[in-house]
N, C-alpha and C. Protein backbone atom coordinates (compact mmCIF):
# COMPACT_ATOMS: atom_id res chain seq x y z
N UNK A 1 -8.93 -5.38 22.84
CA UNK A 1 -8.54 -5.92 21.55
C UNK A 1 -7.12 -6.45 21.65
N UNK A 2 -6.97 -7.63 21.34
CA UNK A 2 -5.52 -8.02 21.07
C UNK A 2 -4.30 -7.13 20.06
N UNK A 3 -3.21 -7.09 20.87
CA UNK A 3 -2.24 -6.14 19.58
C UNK A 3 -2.01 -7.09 18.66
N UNK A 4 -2.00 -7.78 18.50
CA UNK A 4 -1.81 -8.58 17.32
C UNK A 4 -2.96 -8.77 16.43
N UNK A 5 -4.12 -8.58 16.44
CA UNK A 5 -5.02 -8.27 15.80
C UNK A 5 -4.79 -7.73 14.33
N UNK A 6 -5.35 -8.12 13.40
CA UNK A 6 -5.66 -7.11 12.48
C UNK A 6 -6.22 -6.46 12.23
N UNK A 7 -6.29 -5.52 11.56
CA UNK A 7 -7.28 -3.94 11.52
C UNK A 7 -7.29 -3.76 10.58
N UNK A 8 -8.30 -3.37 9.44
CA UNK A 8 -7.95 -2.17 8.17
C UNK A 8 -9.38 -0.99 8.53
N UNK A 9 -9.07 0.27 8.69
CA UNK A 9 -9.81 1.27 9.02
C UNK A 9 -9.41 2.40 7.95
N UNK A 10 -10.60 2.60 7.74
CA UNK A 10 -10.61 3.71 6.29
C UNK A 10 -11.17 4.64 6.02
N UNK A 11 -11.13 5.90 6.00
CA UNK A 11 -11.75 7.48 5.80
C UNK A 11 -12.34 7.49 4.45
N UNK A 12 -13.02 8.21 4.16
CA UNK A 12 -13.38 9.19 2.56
C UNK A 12 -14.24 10.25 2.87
N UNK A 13 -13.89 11.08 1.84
CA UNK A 13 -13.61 12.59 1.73
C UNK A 13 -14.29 12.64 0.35
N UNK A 14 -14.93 13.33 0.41
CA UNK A 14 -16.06 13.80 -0.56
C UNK A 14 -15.43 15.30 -1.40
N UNK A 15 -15.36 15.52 -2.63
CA UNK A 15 -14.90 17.00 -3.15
C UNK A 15 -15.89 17.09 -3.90
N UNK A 16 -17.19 17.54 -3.92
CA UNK A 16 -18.33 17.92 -4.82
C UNK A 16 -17.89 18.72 -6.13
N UNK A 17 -17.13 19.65 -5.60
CA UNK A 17 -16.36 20.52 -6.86
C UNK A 17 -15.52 20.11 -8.02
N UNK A 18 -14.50 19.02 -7.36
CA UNK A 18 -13.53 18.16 -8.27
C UNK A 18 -14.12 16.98 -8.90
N UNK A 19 -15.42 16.72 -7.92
CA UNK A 19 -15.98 15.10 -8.14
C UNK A 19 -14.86 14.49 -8.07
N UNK A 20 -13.77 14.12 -6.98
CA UNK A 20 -13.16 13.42 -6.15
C UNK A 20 -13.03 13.22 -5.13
N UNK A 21 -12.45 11.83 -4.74
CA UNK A 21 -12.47 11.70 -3.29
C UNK A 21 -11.31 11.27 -3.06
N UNK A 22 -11.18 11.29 -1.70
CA UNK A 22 -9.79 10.75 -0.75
C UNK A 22 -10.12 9.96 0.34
N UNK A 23 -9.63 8.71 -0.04
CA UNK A 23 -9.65 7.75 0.76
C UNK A 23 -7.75 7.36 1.56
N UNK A 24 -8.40 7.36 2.85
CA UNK A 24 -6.64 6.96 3.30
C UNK A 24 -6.97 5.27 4.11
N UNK A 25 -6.67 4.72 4.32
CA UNK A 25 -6.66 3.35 4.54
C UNK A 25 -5.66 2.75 5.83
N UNK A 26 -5.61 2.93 6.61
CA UNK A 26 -4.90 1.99 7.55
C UNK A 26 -5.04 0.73 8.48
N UNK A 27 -3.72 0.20 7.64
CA UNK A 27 -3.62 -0.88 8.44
C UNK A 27 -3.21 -1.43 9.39
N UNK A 28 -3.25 -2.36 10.09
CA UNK A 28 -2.35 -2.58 11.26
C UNK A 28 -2.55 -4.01 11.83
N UNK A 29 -1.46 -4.56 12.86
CA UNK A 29 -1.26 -5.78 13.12
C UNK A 29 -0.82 -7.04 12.52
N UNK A 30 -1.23 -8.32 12.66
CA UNK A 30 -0.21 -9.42 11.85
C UNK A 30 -0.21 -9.06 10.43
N UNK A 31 -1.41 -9.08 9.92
CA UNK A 31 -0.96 -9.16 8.77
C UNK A 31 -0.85 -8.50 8.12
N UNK A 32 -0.18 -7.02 8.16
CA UNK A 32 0.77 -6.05 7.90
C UNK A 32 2.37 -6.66 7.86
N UNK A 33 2.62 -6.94 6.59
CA UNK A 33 3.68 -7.28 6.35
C UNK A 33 4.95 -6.02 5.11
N UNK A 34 6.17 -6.54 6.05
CA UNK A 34 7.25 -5.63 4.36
C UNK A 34 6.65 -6.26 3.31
N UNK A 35 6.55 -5.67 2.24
CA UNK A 35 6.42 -5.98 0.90
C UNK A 35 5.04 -6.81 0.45
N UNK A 36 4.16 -6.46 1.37
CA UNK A 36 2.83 -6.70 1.18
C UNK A 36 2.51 -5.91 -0.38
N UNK A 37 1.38 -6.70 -0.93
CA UNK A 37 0.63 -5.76 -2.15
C UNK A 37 -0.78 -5.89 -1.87
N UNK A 38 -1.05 -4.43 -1.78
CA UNK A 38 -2.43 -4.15 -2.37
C UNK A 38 -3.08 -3.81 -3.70
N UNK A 39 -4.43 -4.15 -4.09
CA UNK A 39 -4.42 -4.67 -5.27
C UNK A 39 -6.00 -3.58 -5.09
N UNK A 40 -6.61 -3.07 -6.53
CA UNK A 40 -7.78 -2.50 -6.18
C UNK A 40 -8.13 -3.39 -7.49
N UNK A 41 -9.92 -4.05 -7.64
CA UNK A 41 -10.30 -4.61 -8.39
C UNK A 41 -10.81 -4.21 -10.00
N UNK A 42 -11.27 -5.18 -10.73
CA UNK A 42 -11.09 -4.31 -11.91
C UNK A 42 -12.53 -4.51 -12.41
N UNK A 43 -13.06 -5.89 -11.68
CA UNK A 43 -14.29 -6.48 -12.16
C UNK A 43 -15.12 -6.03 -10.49
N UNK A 44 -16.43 -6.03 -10.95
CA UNK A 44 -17.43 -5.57 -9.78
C UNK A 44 -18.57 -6.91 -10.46
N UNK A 45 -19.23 -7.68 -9.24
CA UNK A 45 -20.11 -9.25 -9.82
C UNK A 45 -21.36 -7.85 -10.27
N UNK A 46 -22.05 -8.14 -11.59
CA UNK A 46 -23.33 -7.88 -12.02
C UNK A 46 -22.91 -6.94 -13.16
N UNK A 47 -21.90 -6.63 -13.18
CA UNK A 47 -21.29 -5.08 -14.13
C UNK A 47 -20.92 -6.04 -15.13
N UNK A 48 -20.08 -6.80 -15.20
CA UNK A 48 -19.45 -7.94 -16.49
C UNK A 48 -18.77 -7.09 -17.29
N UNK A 49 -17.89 -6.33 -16.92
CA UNK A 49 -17.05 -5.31 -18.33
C UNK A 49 -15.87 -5.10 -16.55
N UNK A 50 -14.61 -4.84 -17.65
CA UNK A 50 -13.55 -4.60 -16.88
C UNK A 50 -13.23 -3.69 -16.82
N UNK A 51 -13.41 -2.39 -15.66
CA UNK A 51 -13.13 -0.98 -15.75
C UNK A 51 -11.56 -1.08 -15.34
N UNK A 52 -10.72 0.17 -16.14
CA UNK A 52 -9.23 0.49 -15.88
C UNK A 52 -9.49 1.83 -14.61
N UNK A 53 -9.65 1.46 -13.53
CA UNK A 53 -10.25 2.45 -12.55
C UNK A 53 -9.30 3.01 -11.69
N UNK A 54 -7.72 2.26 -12.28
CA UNK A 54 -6.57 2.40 -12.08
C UNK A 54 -5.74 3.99 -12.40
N UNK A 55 -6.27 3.99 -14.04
CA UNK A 55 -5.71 5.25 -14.52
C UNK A 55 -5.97 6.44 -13.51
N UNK A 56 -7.53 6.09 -12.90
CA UNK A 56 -7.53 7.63 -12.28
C UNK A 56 -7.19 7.49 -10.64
N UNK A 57 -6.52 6.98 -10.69
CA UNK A 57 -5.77 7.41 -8.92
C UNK A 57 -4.14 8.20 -8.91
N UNK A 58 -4.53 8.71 -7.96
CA UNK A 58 -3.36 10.17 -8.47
C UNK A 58 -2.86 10.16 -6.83
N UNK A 59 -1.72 10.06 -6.85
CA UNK A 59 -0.57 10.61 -5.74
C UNK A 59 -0.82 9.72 -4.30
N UNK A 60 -0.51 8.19 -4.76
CA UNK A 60 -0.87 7.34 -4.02
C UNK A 60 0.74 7.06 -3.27
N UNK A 61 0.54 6.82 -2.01
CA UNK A 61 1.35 7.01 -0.94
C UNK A 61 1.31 5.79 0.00
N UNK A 62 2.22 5.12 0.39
CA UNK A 62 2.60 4.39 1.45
C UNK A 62 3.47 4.86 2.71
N UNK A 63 3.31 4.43 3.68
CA UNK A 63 4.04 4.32 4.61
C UNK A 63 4.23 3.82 5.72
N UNK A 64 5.26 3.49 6.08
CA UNK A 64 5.50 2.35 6.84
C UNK A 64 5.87 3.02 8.35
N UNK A 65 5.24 2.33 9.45
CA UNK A 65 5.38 2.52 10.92
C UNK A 65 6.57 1.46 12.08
């Protein structure tokens, strides 16, 4: 694989008890940039209503390599 490549590789974690999950996300290569934004969506095509799916993410973390 080229190092310059891009990558996004991503886990989830199942909590049956909490009915939550943990997803960690990494990225890597060009287009990993400073001051990049990630964005999570609000609309899903066939659903037609705009969920705030925002409110429930809790103790979201970056970090930089």
């Amino acid at each position: 694989m080229d190092s310059t490549a891009s990558a996004a590789n991503y886990s989830v974690v199942i909590d049956p008890k909490t009915l939550e999950i943990t997803v960690s996300l990494l990225l890597s290569g060009e287009a990993v940039t400073d001051g990049m934004i990630l964005t999570i969506p609000n609309w899903v095509a066939g659903d037609y209503d705009f969920e705030p799916y925002g409110r429930d993410l809790f103790e979201v973390t970056a970090i930089g390599h």
